[in-house]
Protein backbone atom coordinates (compact mmCIF):
# COMPACT_ATOMS: atom_id res chain seq x y z
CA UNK A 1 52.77 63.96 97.73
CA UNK A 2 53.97 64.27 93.95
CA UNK A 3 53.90 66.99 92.49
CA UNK A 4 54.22 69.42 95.79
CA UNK A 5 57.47 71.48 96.88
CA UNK A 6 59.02 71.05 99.67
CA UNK A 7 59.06 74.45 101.54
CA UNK A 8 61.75 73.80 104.29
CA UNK A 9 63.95 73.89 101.05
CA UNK A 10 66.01 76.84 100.22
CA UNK A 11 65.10 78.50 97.07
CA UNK A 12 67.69 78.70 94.51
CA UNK A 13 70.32 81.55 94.65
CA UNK A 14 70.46 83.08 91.11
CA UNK A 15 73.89 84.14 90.20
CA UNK A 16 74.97 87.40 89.78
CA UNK A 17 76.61 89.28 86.92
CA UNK A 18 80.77 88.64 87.30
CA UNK A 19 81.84 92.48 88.35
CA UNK A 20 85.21 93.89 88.61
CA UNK A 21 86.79 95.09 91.84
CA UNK A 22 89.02 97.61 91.68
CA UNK A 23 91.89 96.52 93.63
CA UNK A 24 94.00 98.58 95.80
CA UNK A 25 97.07 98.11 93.97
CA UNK A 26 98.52 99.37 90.57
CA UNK A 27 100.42 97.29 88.24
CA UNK A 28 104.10 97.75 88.04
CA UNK A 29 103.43 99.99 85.30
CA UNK A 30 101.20 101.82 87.16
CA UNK A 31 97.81 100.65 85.97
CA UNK A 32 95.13 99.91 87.73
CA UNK A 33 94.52 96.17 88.70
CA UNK A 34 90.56 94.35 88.92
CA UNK A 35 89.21 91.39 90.41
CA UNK A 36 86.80 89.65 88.72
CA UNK A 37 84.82 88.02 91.38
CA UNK A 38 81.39 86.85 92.49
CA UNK A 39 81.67 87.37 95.97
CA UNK A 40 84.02 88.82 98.66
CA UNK A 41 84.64 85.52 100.42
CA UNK A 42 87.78 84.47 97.94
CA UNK A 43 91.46 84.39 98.82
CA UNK A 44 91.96 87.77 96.91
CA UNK A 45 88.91 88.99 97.85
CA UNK A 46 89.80 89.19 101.72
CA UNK A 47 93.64 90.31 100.89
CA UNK A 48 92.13 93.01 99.31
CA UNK A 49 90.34 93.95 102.15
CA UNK A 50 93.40 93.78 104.17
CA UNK A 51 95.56 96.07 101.95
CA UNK A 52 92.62 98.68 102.36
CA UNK A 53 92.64 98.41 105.91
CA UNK A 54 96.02 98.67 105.85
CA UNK A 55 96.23 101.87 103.74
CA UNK A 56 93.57 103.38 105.67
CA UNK A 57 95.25 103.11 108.47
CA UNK A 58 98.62 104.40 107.31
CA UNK A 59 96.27 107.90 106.25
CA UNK A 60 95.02 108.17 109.86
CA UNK A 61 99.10 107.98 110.95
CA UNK A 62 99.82 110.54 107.84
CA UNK A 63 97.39 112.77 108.61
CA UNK A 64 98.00 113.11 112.52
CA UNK A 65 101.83 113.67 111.75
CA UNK A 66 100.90 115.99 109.08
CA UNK A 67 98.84 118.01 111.73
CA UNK A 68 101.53 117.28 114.54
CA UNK A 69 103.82 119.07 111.76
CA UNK A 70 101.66 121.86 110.89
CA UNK A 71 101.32 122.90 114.50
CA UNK A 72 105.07 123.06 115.29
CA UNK A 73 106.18 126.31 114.17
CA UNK A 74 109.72 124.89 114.34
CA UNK A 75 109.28 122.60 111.35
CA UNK A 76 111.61 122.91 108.45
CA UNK A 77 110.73 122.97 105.24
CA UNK A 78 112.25 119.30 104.57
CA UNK A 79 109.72 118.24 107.26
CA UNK A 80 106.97 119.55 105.70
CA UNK A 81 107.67 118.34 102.11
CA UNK A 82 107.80 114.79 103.58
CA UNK A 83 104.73 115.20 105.69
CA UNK A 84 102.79 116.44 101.88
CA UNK A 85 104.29 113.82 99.81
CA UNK A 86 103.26 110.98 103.09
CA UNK A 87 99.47 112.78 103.03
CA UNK A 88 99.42 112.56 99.40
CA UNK A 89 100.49 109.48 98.79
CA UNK A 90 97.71 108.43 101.27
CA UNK A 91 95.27 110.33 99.88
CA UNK A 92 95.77 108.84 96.78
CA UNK A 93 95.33 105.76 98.26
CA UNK A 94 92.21 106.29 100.47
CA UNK A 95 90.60 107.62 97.33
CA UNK A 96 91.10 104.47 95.20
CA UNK A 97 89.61 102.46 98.55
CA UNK A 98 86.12 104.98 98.25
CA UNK A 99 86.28 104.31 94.85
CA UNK A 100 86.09 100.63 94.73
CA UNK A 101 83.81 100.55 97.71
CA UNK A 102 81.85 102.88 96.10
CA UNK A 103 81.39 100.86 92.88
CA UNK A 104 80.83 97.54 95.06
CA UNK A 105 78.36 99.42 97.15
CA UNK A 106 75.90 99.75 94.06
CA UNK A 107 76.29 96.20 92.86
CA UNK A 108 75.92 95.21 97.29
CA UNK A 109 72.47 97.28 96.58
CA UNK A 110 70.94 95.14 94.09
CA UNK A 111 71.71 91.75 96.20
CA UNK A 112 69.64 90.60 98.98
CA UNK A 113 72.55 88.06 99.83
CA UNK A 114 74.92 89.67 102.81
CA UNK A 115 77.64 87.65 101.73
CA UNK A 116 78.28 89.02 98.33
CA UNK A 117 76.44 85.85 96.54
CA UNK A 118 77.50 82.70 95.78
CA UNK A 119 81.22 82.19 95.27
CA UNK A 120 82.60 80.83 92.17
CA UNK A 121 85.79 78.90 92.35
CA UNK A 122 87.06 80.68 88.65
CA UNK A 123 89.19 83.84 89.57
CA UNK A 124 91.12 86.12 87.71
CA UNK A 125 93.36 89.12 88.99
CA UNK A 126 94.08 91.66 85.91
């Protein structure tokens, strides 16, 4: 039939707004790097995601040796300096992860696509 859509056809995927992800790195200067992406499928995208796994995981070790520390009345002052400055470094860390989850979490709320959207092949790391 002319004229008559074929259902079994997917409907087009409109394209979202290009958003910055705040990556969980700092420049050598010590700014912070973005992502300008469309989705979370990309090369960068999914090294990103890495890094934050990674760092999370070094605040789980930081924060059980901090405790392990803390509960050893024997520790020395040297010990617990480097246990604070290894939890804060961490922290500082784990926060920048919540942060950029946090701002990818309200741009995740206005797509119905699981996958982040469609990707585009253009990237650019800042």
């Amino acid at each position: 039939m002319t004229g008559h859509q074929d259902d079994s056809a997917p409907a087009p995927t409109p394209l979202r707004v290009n958003s910055l992800r705040l990556l969980p790195w700092s420049s050598p200067e010590g700014n912070p790097c973005f992502l300008s992406t469309d989705g979370r499928g990309s090369t960068m995208s999914r090294l990103a995601d890495d890094v934050e796994e990674a760092q999370t995981g070094v605040a789980v070790e930081a924060l059980d040796d901090a405790a392990a520390i803390l509960a050893d009345r024997k520790s020395d002052v040297s010990a617990l300096r480097l246990a604070l400055a290894r939890v804060t470094e961490a922290l500082g860390d784990v926060l920048r992860v919540a942060e950029s989850r946090g701002a990818r979490l309200s741009v995740s709320d206005d797509d119905d696509d699981q996958d982040g959207g469609p990707e585009l092949p253009a990237e650019t790391a800042v």
